[in-house]
C-alpha atoms as a PDB file:
ATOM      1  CA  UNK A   1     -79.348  33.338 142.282  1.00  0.00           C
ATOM      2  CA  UNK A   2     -77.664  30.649 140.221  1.00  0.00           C
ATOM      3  CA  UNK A   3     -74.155  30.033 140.037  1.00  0.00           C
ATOM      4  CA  UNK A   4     -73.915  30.279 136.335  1.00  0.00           C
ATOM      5  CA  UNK A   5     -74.842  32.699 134.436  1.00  0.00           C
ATOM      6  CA  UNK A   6     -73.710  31.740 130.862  1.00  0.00           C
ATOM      7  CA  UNK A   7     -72.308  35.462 130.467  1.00  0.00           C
ATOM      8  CA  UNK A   8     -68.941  33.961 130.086  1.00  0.00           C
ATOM      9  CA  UNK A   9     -69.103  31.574 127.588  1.00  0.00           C
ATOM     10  CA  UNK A  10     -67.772  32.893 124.592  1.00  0.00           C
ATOM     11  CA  UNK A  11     -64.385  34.266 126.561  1.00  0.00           C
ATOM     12  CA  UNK A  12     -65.774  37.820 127.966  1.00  0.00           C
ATOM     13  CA  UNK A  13     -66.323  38.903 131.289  1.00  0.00           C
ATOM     14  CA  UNK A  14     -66.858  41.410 133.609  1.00  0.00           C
ATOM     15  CA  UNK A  15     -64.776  44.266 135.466  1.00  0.00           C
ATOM     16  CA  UNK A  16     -66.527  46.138 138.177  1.00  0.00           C
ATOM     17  CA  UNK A  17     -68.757  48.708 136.871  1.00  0.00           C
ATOM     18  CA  UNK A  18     -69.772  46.225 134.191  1.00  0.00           C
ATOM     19  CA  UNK A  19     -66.986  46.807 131.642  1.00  0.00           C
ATOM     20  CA  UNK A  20     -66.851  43.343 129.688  1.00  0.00           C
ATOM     21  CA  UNK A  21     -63.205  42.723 128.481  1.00  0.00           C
ATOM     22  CA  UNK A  22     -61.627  38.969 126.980  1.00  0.00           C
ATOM     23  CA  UNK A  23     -60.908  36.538 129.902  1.00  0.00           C
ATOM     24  CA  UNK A  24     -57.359  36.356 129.147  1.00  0.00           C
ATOM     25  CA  UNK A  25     -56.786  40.063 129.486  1.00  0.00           C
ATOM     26  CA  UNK A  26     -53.815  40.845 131.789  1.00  0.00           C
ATOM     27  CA  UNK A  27     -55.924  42.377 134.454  1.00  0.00           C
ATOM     28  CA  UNK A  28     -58.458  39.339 134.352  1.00  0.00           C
ATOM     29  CA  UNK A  29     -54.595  37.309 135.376  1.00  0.00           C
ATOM     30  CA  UNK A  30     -53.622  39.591 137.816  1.00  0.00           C
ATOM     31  CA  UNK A  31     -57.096  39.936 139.813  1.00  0.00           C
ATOM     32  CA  UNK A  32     -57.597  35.934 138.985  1.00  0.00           C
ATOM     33  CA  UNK A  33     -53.751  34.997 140.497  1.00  0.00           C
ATOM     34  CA  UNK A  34     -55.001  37.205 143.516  1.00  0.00           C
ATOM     35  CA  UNK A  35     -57.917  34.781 143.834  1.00  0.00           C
ATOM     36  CA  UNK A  36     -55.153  31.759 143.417  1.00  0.00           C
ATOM     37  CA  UNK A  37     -52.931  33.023 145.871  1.00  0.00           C
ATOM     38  CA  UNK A  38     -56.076  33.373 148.348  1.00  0.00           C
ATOM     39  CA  UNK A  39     -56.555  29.736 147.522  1.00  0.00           C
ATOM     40  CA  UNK A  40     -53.058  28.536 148.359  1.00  0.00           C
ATOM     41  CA  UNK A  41     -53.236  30.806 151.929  1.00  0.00           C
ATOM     42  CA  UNK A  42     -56.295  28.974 153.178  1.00  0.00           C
ATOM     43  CA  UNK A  43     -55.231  25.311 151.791  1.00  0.00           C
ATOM     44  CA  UNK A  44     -52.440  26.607 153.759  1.00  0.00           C
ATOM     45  CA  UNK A  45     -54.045  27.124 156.848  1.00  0.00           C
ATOM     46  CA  UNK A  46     -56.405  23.989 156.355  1.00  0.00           C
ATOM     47  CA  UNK A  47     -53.343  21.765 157.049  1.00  0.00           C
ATOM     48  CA  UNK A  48     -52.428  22.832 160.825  1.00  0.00           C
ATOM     49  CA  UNK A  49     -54.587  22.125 163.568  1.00  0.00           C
ATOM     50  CA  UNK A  50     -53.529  24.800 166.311  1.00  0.00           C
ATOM     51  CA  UNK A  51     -54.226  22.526 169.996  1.00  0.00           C
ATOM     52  CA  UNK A  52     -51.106  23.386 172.022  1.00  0.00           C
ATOM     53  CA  UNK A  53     -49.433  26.127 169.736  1.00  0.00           C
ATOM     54  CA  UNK A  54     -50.998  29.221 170.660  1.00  0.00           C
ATOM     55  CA  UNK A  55     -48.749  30.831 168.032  1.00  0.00           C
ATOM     56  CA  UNK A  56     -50.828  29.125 165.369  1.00  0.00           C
ATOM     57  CA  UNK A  57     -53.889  30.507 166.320  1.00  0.00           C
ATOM     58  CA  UNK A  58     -52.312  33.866 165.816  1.00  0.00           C
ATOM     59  CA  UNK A  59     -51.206  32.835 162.237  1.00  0.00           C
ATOM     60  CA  UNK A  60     -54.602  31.531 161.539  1.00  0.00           C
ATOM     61  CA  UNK A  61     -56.226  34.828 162.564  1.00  0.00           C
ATOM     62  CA  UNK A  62     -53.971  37.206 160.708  1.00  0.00           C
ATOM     63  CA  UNK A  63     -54.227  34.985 157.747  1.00  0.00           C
ATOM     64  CA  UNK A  64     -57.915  35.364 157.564  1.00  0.00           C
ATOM     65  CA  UNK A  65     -57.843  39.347 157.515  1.00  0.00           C
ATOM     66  CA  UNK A  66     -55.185  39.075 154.697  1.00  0.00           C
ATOM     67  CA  UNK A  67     -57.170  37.039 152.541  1.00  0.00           C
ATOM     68  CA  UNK A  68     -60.282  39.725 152.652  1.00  0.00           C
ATOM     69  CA  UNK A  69     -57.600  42.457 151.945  1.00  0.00           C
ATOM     70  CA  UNK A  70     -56.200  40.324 149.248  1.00  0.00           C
ATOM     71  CA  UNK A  71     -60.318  39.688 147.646  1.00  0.00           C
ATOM     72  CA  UNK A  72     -60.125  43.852 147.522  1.00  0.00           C
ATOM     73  CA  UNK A  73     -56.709  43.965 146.380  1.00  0.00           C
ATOM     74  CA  UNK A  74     -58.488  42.323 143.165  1.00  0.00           C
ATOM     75  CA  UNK A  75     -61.223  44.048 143.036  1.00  0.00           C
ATOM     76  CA  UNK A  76     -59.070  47.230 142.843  1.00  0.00           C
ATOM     77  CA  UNK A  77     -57.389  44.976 140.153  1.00  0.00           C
ATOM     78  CA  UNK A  78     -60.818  44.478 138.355  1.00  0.00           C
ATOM     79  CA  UNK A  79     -61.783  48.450 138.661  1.00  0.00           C
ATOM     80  CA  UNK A  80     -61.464  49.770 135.266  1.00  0.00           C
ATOM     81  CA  UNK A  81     -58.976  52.574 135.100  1.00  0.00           C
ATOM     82  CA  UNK A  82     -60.554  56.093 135.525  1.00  0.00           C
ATOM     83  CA  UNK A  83     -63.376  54.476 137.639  1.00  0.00           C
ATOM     84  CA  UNK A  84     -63.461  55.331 141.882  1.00  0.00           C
ATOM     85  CA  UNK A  85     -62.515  52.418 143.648  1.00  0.00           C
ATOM     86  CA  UNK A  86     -65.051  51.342 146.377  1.00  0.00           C
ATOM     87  CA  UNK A  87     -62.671  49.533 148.733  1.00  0.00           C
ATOM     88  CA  UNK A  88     -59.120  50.980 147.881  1.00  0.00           C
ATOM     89  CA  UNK A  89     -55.943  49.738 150.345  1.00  0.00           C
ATOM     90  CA  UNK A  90     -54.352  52.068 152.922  1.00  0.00           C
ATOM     91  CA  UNK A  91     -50.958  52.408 153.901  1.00  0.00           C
ATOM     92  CA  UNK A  92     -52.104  50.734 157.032  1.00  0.00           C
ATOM     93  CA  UNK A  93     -52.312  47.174 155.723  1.00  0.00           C
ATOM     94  CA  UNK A  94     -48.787  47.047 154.401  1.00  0.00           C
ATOM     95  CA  UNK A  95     -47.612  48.213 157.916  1.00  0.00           C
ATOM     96  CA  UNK A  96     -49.562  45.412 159.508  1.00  0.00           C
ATOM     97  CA  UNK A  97     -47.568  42.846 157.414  1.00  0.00           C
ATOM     98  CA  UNK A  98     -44.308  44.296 158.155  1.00  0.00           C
ATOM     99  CA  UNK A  99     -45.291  44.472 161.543  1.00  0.00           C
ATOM    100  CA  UNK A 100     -46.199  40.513 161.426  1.00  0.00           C
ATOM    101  CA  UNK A 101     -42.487  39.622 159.260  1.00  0.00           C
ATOM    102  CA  UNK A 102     -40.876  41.456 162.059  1.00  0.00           C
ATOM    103  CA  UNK A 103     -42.470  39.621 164.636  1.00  0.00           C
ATOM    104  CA  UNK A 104     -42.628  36.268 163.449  1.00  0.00           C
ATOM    105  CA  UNK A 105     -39.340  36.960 161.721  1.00  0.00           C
ATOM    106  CA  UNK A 106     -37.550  37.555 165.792  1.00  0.00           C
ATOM    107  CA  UNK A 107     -38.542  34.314 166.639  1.00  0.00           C
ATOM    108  CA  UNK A 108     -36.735  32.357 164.027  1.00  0.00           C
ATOM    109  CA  UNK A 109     -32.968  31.381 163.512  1.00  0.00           C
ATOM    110  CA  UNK A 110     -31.260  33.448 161.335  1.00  0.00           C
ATOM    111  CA  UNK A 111     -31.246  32.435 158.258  1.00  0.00           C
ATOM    112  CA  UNK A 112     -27.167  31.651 157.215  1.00  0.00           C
ATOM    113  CA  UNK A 113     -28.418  29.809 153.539  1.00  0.00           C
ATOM    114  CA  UNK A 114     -30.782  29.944 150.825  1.00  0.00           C
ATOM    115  CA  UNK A 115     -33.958  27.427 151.706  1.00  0.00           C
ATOM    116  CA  UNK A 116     -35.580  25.211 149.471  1.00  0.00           C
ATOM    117  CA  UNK A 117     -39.429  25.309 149.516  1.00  0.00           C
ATOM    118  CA  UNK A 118     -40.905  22.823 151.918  1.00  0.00           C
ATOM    119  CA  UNK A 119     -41.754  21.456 155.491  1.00  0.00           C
ATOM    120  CA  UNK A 120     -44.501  20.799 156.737  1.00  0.00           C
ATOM    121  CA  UNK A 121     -47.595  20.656 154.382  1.00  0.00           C
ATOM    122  CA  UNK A 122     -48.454  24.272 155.833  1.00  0.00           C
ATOM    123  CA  UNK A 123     -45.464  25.746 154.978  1.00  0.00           C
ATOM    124  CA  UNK A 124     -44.873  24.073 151.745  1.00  0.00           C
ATOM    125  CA  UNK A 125     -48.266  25.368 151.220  1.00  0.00           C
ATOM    126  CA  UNK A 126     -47.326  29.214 152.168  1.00  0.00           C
ATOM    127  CA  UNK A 127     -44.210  29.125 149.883  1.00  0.00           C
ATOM    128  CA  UNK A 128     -46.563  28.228 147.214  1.00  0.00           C
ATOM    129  CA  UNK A 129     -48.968  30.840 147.829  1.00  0.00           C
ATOM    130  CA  UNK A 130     -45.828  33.648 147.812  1.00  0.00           C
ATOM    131  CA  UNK A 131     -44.628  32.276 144.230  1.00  0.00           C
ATOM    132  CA  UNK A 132     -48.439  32.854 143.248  1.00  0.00           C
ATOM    133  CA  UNK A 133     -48.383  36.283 145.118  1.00  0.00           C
ATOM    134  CA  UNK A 134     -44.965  37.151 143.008  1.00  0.00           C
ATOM    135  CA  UNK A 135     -46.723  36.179 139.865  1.00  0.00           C
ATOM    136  CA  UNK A 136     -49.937  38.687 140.698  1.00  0.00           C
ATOM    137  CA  UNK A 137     -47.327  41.256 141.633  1.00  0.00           C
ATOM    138  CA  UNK A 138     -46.116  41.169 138.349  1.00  0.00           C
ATOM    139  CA  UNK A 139     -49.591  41.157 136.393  1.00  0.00           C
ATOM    140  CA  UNK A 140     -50.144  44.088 138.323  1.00  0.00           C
ATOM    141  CA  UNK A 141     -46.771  46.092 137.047  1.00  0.00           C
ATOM    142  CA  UNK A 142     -47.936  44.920 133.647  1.00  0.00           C
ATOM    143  CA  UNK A 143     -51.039  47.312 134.153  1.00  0.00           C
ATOM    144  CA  UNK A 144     -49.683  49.650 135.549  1.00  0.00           C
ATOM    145  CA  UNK A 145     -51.936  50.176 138.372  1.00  0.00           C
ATOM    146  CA  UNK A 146     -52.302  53.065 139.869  1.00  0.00           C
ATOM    147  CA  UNK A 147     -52.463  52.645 143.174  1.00  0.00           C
ATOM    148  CA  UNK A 148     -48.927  52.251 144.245  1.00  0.00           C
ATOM    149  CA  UNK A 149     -50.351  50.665 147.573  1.00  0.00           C
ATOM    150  CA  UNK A 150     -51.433  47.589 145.565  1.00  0.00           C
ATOM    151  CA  UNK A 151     -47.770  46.793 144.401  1.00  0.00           C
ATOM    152  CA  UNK A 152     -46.241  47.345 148.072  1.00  0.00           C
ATOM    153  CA  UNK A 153     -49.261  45.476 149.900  1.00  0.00           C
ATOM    154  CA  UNK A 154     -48.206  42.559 147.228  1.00  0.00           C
ATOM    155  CA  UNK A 155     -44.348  42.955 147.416  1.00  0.00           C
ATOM    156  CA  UNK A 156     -44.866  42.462 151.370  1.00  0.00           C
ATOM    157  CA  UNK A 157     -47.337  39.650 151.754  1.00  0.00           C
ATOM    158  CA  UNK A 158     -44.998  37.583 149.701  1.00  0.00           C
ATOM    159  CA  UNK A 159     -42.386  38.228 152.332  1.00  0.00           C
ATOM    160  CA  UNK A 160     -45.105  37.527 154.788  1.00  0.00           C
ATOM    161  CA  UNK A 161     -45.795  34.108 153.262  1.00  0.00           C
ATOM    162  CA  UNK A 162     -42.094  33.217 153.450  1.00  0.00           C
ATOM    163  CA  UNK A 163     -41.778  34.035 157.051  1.00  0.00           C
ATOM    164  CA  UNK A 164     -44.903  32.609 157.861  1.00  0.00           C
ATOM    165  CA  UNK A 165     -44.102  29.328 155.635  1.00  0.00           C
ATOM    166  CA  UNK A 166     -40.425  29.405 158.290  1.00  0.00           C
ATOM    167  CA  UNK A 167     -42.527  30.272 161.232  1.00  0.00           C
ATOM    168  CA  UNK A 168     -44.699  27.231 160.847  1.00  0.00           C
ATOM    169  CA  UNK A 169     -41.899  24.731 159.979  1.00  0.00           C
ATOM    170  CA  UNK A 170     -40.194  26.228 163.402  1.00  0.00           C
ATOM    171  CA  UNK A 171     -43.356  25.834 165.563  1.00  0.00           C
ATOM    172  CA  UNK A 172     -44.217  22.548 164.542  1.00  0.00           C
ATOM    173  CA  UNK A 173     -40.366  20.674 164.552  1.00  0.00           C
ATOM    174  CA  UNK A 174     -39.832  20.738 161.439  1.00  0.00           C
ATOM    175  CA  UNK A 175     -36.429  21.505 159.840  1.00  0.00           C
ATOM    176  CA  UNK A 176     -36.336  23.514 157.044  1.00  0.00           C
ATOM    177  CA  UNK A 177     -34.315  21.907 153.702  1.00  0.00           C
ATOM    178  CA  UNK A 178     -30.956  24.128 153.028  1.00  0.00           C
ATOM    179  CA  UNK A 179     -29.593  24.574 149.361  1.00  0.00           C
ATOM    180  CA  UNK A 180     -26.849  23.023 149.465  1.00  0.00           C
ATOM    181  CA  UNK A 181     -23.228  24.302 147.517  1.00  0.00           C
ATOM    182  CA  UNK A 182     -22.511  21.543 144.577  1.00  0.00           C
END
């Protein structure tokens, strides 16, 4: 099977199910910032190496179940409405990421101001990937989806992302940059 298949080339593509709709439809953006954000996580996780912080393997390994929820949290983006969705999220996977913020969340100081975006290149990375998550959160209000799970499962991982983007910085010494009053 090739890589291209031309299909797209005049500004139409595909939902699932075969519906063909204009590439800068607002479902195409929120399904397509899904695929962004799933970007940012693993350039995220490319730029730790884990020897000696067994904490990071952890992070590694939720991260990678995440990002397949988050490749069917577009997909039930990219279902046309009416249509059964084949892999739709359960109330589960939000509990699993507030079970993850509240864990990672204990281990960190508390946080006394607003913090700008940075650290390490991990958890600049992470903070990245929530702004993209915030952005597919609010495609998917635009549409109106009707799964309410796929607003909450988005909602959460981009509190994930800024816990995880703290719990980095912590585990590997670096401070995180405060806002500071003017």
């Amino acid at each position: 099977m090739k890589i291209y298949t031309k299909t797209g080339d005049k500004g139409m593509t595909s939902l699932i199910y075969g519906e063909r709709i204009a590439k800068n439809d607002i479902r195409v953006e929120a399904y397509g910032t899904c695929d962004e954000a799933n970007s940012m996580i693993g350039l995220a996780l490319s730029h730790f190496a884990d020897e000696g912080v067994a904490e990071l393997q952890e992070v590694r390994n939720f991260f990678h179940e995440v990002q397949t929820i988050l490749f069917h949290v577009g997909a039930e983006l990219a279902t046309p409405v009416g249509r059964e969705v084949k892999w739709k999220l359960e109330e589960k996977y939000v509990k699993n990421l507030e079970e993850m913020i509240d864990k990672w969340d204990a281990e960190l100081p508390v946080l006394k101001n607003f913090i700008l975006p940075g650290g390490h290149p991990s958890g600049a990375t992470f903070h990245t990937a929530r702004t993209v998550i915030r952005r597919a959160e609010r495609n998917a209000v635009e549409i109106g989806h009707a799964n309410p799970l796929v607003l909450s499962y988005l909602n959460r991982l981009s509190d994930l992302l800024f816990v995880a983007a703290r719990f980095v910085n912590n585990k590997l010494g670096v401070e995180e940059n405060k806002l500071h009053d003017r």
